[in-house]
PDB file of N, CA and C in Angstrom:
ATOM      1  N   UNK A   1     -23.114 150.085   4.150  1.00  0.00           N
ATOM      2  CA  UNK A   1     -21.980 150.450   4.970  1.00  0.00           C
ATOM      3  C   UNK A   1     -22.511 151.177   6.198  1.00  0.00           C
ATOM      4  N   UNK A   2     -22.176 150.440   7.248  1.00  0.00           N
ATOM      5  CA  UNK A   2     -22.649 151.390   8.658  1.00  0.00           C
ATOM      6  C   UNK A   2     -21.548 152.187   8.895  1.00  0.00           C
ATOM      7  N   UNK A   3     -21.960 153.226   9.642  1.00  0.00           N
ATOM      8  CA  UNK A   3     -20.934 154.449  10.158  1.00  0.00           C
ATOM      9  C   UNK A   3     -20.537 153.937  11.357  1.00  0.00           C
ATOM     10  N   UNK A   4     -19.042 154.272  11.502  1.00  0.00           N
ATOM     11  CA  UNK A   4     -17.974 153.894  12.968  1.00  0.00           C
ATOM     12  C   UNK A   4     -18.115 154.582  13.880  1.00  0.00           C
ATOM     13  N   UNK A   5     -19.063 155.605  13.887  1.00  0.00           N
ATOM     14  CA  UNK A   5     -19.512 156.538  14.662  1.00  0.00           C
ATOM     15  C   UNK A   5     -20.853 156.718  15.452  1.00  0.00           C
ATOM     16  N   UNK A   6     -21.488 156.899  14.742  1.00  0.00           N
ATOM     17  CA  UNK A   6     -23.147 156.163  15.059  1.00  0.00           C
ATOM     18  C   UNK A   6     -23.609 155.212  14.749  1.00  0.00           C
ATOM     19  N   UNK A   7     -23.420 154.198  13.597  1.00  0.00           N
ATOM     20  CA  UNK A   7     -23.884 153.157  13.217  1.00  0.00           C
ATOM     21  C   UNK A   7     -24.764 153.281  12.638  1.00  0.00           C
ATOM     22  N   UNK A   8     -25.245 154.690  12.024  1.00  0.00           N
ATOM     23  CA  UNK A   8     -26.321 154.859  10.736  1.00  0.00           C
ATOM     24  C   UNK A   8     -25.812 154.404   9.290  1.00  0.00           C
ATOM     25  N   UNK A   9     -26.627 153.128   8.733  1.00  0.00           N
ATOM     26  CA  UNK A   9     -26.109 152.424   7.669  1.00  0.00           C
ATOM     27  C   UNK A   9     -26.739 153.384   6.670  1.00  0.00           C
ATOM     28  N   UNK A  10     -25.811 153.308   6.002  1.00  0.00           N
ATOM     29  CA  UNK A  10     -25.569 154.741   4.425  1.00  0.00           C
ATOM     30  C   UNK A  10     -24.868 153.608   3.351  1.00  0.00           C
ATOM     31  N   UNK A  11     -25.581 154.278   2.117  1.00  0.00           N
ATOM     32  CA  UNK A  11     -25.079 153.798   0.784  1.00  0.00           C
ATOM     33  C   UNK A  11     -23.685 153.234   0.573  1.00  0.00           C
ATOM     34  N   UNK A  12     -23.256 151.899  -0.095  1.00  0.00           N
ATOM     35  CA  UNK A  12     -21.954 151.436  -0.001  1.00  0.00           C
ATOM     36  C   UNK A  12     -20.903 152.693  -0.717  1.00  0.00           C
ATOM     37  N   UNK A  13     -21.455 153.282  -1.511  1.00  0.00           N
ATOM     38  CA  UNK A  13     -20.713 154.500  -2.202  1.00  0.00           C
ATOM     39  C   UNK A  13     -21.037 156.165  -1.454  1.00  0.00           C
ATOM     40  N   UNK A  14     -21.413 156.324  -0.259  1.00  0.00           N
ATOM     41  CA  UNK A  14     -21.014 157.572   0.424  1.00  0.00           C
ATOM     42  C   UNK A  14     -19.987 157.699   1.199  1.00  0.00           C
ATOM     43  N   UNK A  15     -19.533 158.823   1.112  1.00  0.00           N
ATOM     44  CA  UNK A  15     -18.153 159.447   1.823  1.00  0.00           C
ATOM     45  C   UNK A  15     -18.673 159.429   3.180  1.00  0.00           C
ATOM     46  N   UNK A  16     -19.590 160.376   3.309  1.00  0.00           N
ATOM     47  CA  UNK A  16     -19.945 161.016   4.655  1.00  0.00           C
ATOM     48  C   UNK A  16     -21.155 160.315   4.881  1.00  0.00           C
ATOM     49  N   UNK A  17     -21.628 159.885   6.334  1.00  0.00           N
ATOM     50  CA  UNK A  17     -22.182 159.657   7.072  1.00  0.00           C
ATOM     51  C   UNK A  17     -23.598 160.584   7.248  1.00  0.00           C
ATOM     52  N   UNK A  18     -25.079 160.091   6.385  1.00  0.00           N
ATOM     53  CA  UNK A  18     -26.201 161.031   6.134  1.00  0.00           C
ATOM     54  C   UNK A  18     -26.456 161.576   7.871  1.00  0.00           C
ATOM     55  N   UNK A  19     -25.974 160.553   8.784  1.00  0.00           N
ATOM     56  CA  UNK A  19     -26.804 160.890  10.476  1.00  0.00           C
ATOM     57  C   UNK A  19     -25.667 162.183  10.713  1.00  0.00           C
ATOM     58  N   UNK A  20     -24.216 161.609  11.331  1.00  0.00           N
ATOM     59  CA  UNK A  20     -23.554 162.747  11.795  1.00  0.00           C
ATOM     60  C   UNK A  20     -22.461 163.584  10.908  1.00  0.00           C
ATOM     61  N   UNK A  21     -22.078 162.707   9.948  1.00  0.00           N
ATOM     62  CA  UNK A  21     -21.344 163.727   8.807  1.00  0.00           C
ATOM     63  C   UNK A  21     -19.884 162.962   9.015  1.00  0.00           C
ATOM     64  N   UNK A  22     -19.666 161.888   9.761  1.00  0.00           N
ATOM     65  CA  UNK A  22     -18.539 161.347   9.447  1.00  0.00           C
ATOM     66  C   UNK A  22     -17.943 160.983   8.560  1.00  0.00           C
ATOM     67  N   UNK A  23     -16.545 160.667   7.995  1.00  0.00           N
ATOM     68  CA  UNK A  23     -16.094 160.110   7.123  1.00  0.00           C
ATOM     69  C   UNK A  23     -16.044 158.970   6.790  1.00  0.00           C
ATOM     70  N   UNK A  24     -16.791 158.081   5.875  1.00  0.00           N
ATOM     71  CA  UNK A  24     -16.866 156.930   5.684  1.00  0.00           C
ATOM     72  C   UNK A  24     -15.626 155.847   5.517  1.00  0.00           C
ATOM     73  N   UNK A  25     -15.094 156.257   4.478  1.00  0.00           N
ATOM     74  CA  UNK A  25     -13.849 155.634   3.835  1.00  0.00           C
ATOM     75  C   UNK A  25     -12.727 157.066   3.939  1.00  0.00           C
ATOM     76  N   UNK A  26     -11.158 156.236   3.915  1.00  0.00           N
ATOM     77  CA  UNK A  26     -10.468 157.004   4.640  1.00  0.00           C
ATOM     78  C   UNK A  26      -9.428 156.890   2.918  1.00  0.00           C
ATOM     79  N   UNK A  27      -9.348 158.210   2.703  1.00  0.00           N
ATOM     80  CA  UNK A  27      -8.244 157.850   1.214  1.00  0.00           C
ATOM     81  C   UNK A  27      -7.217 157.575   1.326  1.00  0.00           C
ATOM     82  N   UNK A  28      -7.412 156.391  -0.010  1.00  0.00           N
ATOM     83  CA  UNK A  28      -6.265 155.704   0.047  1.00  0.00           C
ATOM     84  C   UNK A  28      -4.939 155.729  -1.108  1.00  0.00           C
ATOM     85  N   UNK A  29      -3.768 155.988  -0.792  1.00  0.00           N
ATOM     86  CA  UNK A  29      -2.720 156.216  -1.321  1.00  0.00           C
ATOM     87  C   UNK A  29      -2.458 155.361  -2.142  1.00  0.00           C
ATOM     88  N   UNK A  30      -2.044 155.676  -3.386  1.00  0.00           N
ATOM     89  CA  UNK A  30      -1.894 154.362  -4.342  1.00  0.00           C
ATOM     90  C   UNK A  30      -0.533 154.556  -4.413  1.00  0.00           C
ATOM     91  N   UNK A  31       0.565 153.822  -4.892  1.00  0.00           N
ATOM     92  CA  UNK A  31       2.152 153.633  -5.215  1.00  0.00           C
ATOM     93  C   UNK A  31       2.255 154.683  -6.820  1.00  0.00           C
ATOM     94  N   UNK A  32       2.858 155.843  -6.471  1.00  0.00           N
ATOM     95  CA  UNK A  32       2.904 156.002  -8.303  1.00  0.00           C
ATOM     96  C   UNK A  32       3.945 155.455  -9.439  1.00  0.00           C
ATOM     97  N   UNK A  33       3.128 155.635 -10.129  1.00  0.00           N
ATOM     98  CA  UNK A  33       3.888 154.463 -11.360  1.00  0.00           C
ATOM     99  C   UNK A  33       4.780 155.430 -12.150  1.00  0.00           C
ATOM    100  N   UNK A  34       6.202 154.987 -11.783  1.00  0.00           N
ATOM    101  CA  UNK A  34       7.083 155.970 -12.877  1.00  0.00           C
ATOM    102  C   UNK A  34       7.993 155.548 -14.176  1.00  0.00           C
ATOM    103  N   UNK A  35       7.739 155.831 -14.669  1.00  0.00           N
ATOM    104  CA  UNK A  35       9.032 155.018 -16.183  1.00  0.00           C
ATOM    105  C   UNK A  35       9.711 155.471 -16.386  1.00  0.00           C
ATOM    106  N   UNK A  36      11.216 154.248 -15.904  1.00  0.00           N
ATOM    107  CA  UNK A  36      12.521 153.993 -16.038  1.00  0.00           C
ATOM    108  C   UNK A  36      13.315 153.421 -17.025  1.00  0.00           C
ATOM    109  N   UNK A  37      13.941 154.339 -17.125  1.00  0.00           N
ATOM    110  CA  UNK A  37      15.012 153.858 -18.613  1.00  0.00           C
ATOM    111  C   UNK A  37      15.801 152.710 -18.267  1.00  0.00           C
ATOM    112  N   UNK A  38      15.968 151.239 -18.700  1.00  0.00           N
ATOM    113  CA  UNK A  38      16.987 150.492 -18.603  1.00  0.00           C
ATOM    114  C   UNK A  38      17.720 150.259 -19.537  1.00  0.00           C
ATOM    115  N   UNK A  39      18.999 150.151 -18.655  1.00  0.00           N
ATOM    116  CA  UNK A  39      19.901 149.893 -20.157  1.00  0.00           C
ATOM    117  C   UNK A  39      21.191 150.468 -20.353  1.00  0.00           C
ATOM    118  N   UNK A  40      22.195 150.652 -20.899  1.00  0.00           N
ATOM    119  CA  UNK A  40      22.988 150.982 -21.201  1.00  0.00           C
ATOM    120  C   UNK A  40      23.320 151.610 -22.437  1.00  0.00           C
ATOM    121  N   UNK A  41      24.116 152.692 -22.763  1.00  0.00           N
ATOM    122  CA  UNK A  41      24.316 153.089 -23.790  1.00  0.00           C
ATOM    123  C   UNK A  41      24.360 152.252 -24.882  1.00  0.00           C
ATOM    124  N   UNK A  42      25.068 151.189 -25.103  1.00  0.00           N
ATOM    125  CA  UNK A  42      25.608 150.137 -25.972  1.00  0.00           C
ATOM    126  C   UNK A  42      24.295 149.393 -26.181  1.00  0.00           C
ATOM    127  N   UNK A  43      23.140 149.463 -25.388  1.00  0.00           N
ATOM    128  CA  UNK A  43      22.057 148.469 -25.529  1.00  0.00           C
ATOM    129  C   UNK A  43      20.645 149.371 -25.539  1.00  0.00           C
ATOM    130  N   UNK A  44      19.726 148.852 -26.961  1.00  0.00           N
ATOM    131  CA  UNK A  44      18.804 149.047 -26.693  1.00  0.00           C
ATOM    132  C   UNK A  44      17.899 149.729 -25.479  1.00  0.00           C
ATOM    133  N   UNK A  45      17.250 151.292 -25.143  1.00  0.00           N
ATOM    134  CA  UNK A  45      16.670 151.380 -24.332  1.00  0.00           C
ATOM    135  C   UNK A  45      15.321 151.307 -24.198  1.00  0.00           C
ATOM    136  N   UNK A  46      14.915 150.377 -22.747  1.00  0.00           N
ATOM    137  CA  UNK A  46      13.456 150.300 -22.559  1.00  0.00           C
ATOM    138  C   UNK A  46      12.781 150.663 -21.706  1.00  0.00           C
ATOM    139  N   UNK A  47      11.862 150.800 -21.590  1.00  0.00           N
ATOM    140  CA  UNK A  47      11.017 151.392 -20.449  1.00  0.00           C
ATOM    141  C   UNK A  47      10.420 150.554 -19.673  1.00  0.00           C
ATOM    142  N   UNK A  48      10.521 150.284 -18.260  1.00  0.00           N
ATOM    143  CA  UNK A  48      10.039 149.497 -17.402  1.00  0.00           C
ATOM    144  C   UNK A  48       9.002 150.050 -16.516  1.00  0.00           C
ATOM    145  N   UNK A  49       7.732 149.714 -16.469  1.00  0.00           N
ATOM    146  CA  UNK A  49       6.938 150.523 -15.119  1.00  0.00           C
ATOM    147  C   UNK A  49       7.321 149.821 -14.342  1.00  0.00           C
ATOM    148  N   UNK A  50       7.500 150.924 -12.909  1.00  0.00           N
ATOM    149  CA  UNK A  50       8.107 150.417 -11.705  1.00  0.00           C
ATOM    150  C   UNK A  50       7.352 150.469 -10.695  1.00  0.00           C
ATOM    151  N   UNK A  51       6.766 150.441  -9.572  1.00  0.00           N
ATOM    152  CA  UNK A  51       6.522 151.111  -8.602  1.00  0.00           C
ATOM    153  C   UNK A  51       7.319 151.433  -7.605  1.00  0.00           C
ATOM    154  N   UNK A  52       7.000 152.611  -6.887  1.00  0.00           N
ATOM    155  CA  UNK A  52       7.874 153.016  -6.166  1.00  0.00           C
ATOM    156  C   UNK A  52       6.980 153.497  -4.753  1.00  0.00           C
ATOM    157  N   UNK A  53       7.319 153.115  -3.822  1.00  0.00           N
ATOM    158  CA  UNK A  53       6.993 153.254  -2.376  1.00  0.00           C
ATOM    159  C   UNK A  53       7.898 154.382  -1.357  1.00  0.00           C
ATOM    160  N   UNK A  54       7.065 155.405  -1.173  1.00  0.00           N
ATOM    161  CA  UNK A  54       8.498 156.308  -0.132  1.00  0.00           C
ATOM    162  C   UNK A  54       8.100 155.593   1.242  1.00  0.00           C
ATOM    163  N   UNK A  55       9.879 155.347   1.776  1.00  0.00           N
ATOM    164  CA  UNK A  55      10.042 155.465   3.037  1.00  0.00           C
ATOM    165  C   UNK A  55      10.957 156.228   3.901  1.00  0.00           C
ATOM    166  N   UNK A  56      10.954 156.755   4.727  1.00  0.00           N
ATOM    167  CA  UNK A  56      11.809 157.375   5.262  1.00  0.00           C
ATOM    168  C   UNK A  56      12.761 157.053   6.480  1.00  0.00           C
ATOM    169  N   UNK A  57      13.829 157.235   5.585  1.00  0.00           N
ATOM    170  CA  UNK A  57      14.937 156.623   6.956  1.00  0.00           C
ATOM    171  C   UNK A  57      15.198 157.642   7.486  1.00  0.00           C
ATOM    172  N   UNK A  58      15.096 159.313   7.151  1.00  0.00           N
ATOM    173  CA  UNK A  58      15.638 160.430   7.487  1.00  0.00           C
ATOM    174  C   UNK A  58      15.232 160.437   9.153  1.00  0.00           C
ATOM    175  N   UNK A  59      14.459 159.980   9.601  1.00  0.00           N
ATOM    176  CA  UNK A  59      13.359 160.055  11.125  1.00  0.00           C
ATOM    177  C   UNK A  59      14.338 159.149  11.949  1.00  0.00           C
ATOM    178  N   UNK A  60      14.164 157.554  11.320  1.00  0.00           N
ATOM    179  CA  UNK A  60      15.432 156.911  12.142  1.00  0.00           C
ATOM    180  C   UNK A  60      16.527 157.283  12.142  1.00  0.00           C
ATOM    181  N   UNK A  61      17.330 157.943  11.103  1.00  0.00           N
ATOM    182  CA  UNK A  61      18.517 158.609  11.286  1.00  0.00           C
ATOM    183  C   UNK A  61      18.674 159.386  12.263  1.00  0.00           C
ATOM    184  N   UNK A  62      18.133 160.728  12.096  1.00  0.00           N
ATOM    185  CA  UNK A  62      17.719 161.741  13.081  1.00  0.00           C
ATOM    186  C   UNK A  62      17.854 161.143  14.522  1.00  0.00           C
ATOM    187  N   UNK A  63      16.832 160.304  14.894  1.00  0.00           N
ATOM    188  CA  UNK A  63      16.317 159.074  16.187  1.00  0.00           C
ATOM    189  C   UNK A  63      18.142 158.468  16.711  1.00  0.00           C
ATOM    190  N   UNK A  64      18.349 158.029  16.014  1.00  0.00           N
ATOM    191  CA  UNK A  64      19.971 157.711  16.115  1.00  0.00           C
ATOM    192  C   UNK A  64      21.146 158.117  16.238  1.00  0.00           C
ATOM    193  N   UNK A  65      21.268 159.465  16.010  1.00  0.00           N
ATOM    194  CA  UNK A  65      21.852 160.124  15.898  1.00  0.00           C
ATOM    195  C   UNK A  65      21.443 160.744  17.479  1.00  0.00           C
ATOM    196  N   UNK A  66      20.638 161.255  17.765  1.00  0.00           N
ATOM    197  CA  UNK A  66      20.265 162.138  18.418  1.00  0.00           C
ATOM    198  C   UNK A  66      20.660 161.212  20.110  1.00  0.00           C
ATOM    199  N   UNK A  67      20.754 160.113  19.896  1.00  0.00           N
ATOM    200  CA  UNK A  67      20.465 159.064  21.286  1.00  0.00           C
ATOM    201  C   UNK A  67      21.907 158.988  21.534  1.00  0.00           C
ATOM    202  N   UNK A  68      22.764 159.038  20.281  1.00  0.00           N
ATOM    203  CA  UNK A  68      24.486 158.698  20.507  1.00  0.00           C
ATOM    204  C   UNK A  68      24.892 160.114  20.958  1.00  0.00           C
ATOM    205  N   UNK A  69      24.370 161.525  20.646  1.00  0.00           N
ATOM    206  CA  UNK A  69      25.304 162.629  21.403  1.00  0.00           C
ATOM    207  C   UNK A  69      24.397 162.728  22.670  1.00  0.00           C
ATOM    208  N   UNK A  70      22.620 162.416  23.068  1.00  0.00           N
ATOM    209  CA  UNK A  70      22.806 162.135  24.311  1.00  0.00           C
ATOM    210  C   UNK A  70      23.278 160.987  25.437  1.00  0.00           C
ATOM    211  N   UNK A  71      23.759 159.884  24.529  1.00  0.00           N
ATOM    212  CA  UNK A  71      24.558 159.069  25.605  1.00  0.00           C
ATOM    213  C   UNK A  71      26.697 159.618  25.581  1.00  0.00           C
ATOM    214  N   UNK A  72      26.693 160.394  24.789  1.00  0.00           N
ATOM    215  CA  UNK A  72      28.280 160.889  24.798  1.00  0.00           C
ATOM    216  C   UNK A  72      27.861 162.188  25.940  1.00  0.00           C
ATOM    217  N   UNK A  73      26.805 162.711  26.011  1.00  0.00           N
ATOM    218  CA  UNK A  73      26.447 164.176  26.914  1.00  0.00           C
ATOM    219  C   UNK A  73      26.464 163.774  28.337  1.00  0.00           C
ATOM    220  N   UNK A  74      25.889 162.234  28.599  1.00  0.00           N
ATOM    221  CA  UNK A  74      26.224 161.394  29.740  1.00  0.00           C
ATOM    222  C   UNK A  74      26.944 161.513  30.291  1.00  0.00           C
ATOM    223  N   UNK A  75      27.864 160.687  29.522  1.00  0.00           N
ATOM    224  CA  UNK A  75      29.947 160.182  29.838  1.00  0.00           C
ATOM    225  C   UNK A  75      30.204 161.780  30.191  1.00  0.00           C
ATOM    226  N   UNK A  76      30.009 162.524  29.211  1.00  0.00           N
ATOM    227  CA  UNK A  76      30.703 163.942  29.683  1.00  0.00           C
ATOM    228  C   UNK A  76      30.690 164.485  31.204  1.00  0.00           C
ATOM    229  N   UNK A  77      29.154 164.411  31.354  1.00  0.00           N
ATOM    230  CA  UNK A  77      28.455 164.833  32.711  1.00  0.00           C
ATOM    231  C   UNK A  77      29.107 163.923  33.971  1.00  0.00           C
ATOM    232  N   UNK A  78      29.122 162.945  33.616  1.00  0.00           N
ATOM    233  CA  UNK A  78      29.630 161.992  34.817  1.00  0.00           C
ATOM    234  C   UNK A  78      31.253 162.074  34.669  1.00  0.00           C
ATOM    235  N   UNK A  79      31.868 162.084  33.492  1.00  0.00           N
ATOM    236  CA  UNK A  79      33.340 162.680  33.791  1.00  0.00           C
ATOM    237  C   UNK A  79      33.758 163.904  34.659  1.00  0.00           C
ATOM    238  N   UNK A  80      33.026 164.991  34.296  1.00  0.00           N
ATOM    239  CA  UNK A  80      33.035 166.226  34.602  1.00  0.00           C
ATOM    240  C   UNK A  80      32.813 165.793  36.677  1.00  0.00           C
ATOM    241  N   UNK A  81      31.849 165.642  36.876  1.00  0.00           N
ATOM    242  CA  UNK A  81      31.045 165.017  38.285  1.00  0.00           C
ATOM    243  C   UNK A  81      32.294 164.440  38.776  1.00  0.00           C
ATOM    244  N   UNK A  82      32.955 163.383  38.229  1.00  0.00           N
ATOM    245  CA  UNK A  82      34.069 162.861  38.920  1.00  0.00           C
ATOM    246  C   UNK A  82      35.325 163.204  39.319  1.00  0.00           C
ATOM    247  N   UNK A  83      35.627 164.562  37.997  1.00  0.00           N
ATOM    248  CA  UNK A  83      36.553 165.143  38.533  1.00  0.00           C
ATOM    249  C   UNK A  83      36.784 166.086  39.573  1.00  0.00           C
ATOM    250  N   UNK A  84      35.479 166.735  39.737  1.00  0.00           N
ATOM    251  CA  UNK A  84      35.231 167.813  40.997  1.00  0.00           C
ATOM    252  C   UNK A  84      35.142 166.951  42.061  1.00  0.00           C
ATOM    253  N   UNK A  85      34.169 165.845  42.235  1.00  0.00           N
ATOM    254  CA  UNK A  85      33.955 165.222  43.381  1.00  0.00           C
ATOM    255  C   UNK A  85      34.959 164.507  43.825  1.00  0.00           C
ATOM    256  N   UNK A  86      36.480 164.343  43.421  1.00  0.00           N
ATOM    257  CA  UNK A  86      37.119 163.258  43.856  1.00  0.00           C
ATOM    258  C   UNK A  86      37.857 163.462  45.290  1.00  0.00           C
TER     259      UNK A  86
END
């Protein structure tokens, strides 16, 4: 494995870089595995491994939100503007 940094080739299994101390490999996030009850009262319960991936809509929400009271802060401003200036 050569380094992205200097290009001093180091062991396929080092982290760091023996020339400047870079980071070789960058860690990687695995999905965690959680077990879920399926089923219904009336039925047999089983356990399913699932994986589960977070994503976050909270950022686009936020993002969306935030663009609709500054395009209503607009209209306001230019209402306001029109009524003095008329």
């Amino acid at each position: 494995m050569f380094c992205r940094k200097c290009g001093e080739e180091n062991p396929e299994n080092a982290m760091f870089c023996r020339n400047c101390g870079e980071k070789l490999k960058e860690d990687v996030k695995k999905a965690e595995v959680i077990d879920t009850p399926v089923g219904t009262n009336n039925q047999r319960t089983h356990t399913a491994h699932q994986t589960t991936t977070t994503t976050s809509s909270t950022s686009k929400d936020n993002d969306w939100t935030t663009c609709c009271i500054c395009i209503v802060a607009v209209f306001i401003i230019f209402g306001i503007l029109g009524l003095i200036f008329r």
